[in-house]
C-alpha atoms as a PDB file:
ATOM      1  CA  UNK A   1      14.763  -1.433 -11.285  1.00  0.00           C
ATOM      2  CA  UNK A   2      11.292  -1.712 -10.224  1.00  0.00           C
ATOM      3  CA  UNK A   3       8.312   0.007 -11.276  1.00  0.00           C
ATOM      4  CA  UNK A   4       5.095  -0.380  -9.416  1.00  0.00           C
ATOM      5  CA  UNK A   5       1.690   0.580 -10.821  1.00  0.00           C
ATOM      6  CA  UNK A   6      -1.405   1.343  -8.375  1.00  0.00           C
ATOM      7  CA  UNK A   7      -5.035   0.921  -9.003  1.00  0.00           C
ATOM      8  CA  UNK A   8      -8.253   0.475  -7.131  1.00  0.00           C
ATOM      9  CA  UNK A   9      -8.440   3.662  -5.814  1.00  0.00           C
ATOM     10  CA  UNK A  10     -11.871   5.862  -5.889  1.00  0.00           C
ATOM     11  CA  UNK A  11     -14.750   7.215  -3.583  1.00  0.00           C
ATOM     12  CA  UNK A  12     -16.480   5.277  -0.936  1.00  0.00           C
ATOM     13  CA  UNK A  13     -18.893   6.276   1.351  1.00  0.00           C
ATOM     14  CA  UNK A  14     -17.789   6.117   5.470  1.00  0.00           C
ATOM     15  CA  UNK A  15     -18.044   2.295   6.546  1.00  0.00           C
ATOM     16  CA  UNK A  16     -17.302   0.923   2.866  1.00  0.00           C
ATOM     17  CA  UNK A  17     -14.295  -1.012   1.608  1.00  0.00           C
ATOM     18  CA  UNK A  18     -11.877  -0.887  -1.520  1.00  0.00           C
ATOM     19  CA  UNK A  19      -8.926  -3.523  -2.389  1.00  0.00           C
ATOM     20  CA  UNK A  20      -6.115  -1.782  -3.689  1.00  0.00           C
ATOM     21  CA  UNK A  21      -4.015  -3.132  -5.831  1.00  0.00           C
ATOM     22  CA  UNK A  22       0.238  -2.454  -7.230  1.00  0.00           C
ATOM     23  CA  UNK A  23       1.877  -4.953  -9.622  1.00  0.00           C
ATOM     24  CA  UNK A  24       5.050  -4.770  -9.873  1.00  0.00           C
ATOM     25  CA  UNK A  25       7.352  -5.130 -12.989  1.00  0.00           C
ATOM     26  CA  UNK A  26       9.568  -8.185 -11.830  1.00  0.00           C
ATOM     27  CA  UNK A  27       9.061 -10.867  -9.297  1.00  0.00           C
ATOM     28  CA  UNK A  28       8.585 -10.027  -5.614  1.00  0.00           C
ATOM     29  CA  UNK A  29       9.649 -12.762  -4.317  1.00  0.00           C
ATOM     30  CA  UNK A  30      12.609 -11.238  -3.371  1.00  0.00           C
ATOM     31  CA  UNK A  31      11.692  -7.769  -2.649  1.00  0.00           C
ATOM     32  CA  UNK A  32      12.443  -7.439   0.755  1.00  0.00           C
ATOM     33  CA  UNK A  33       9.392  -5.326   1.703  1.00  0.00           C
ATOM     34  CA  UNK A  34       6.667  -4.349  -0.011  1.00  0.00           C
ATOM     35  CA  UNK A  35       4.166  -1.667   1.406  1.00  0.00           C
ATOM     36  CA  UNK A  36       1.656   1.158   1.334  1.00  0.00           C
ATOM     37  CA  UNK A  37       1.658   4.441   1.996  1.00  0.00           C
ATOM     38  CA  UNK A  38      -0.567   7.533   1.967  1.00  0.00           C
ATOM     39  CA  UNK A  39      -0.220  11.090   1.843  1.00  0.00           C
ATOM     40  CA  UNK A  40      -3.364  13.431   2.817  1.00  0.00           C
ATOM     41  CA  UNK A  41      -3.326  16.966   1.725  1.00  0.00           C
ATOM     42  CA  UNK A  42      -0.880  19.359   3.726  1.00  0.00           C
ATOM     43  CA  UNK A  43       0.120  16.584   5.421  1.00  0.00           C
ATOM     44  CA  UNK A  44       3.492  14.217   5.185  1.00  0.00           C
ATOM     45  CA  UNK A  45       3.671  10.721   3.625  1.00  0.00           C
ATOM     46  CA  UNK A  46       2.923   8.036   6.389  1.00  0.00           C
ATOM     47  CA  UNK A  47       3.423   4.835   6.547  1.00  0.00           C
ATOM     48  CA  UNK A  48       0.282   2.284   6.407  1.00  0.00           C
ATOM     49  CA  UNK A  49       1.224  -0.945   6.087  1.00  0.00           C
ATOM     50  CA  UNK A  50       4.480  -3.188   5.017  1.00  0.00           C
ATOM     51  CA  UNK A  51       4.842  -7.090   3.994  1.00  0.00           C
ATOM     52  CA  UNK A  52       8.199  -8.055   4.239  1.00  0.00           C
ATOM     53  CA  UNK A  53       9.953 -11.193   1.912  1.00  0.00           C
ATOM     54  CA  UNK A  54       9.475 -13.209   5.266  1.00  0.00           C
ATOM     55  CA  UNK A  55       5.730 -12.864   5.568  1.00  0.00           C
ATOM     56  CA  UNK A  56       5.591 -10.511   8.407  1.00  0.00           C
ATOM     57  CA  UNK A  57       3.848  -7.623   8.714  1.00  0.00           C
ATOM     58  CA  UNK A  58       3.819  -4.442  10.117  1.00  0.00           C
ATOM     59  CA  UNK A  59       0.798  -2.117  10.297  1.00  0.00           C
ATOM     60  CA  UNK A  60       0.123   1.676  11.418  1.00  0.00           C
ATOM     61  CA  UNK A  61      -1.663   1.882  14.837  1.00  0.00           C
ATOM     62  CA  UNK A  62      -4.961   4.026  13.035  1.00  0.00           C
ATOM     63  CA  UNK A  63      -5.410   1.273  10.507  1.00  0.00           C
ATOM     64  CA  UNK A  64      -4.763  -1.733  12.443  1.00  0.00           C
ATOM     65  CA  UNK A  65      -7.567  -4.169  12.510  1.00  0.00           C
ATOM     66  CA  UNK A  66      -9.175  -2.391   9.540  1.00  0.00           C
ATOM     67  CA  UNK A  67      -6.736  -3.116   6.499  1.00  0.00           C
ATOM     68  CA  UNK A  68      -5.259  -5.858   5.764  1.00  0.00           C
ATOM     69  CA  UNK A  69      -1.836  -6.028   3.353  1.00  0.00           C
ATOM     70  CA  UNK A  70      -1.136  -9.019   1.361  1.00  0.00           C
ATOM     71  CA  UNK A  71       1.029 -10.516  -1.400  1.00  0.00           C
ATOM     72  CA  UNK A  72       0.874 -12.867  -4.509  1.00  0.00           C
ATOM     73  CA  UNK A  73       3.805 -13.405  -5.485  1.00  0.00           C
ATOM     74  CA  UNK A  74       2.953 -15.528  -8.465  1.00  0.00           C
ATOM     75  CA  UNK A  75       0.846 -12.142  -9.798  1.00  0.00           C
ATOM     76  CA  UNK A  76       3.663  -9.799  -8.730  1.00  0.00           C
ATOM     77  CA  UNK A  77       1.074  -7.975  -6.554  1.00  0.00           C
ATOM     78  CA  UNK A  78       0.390  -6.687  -3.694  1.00  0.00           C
ATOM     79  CA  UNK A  79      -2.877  -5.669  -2.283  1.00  0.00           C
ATOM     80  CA  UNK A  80      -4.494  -3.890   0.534  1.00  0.00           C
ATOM     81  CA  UNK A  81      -7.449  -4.670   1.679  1.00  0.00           C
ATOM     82  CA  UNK A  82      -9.298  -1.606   3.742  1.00  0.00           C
ATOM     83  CA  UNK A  83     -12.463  -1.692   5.679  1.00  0.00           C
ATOM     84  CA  UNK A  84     -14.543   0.380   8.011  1.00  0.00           C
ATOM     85  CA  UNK A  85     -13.569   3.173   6.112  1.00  0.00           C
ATOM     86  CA  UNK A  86     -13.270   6.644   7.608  1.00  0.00           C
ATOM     87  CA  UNK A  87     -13.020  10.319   6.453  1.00  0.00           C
ATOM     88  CA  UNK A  88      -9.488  10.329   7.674  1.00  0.00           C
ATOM     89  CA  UNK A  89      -8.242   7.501   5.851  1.00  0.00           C
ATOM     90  CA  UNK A  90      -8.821  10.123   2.611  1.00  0.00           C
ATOM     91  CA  UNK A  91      -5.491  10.629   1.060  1.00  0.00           C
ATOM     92  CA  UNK A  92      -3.131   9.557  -2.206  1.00  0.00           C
ATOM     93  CA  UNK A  93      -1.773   5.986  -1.466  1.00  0.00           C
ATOM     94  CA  UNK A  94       1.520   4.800  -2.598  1.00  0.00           C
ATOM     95  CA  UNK A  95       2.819   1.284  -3.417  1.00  0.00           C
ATOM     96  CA  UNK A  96       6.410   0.956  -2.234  1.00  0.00           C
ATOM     97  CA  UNK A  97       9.138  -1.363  -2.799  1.00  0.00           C
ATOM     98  CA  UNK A  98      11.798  -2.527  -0.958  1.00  0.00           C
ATOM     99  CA  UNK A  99      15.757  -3.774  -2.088  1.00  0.00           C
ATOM    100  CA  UNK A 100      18.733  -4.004   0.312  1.00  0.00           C
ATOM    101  CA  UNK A 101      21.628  -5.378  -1.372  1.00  0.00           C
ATOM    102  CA  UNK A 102      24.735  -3.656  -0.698  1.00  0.00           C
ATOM    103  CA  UNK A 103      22.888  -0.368  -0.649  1.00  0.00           C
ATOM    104  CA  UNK A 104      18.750   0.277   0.430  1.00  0.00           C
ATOM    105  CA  UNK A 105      16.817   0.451  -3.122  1.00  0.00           C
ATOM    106  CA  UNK A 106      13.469   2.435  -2.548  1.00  0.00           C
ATOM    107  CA  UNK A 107      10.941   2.348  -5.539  1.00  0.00           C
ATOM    108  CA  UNK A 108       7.337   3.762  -5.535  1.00  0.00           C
ATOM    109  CA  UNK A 109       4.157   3.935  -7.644  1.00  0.00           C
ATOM    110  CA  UNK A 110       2.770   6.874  -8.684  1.00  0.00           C
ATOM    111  CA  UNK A 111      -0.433   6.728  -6.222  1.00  0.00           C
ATOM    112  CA  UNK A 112      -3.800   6.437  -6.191  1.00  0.00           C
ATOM    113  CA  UNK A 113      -6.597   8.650  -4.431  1.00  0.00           C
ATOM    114  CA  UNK A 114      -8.702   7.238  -2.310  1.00  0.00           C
ATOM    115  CA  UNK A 115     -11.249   9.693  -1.171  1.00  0.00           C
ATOM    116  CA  UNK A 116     -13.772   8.945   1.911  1.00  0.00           C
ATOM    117  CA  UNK A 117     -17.313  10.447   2.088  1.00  0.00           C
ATOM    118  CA  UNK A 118     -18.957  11.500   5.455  1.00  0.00           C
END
């Protein structure tokens, strides 16, 4: 089991920035990927950004070069770092977790809004 808690969510004007933040309940130095996710309104769940056990990376073509995901394993956290906001990056945004064992484990936060002004 795995529970993930999000925070650093909030309103920023177009242009700004915001660091969010999920900590996990047990190490993730294991957790074969750890990621992001965001869900606008009327719209389905998308992926942003992933950090697998490995260190690599994987981000979605609208974001890339604007957010950056990272881990800290020694915190149990993992962070993403979003610039150059835009109106369209407005949306709840989820903090996933990754096991494969014998079976694919999927655990997820319970979201945070972040909400991008014109």
């Amino acid at each position: 089991q795995v529970q993930l808690v999000e925070s650093g969510g909030g309103l920023v004007q177009a242009g700004g920035s915001l660091r969010l933040s999920c900590v996990a309940s047990r190490s993730i130095f294991s957790i074969n990927v750890m990621g992001w996710y965001r869900q606008a309104p009327g719209k389905q769940r998308e992926l942003v950004a992933t950090s697998t056990s490995g260190g690599t990376t994987n981000y979605a073509d609208s974001i890339k070069g604007r957010f950056t995901i990272s881990r800290d394993n020694a915190k149990n956290t993992v962070y993403l770092q979003m610039n150059s906001l835009k109106p369209e990056d407005t949306a709840v945004y989820y903090c996933n977790a990754v096991l494969i064992r014998t079976l694919r484990y999927d655990y997820w936060g319970q979201g945070t809004q972040v909400t991008v002004s014109s």
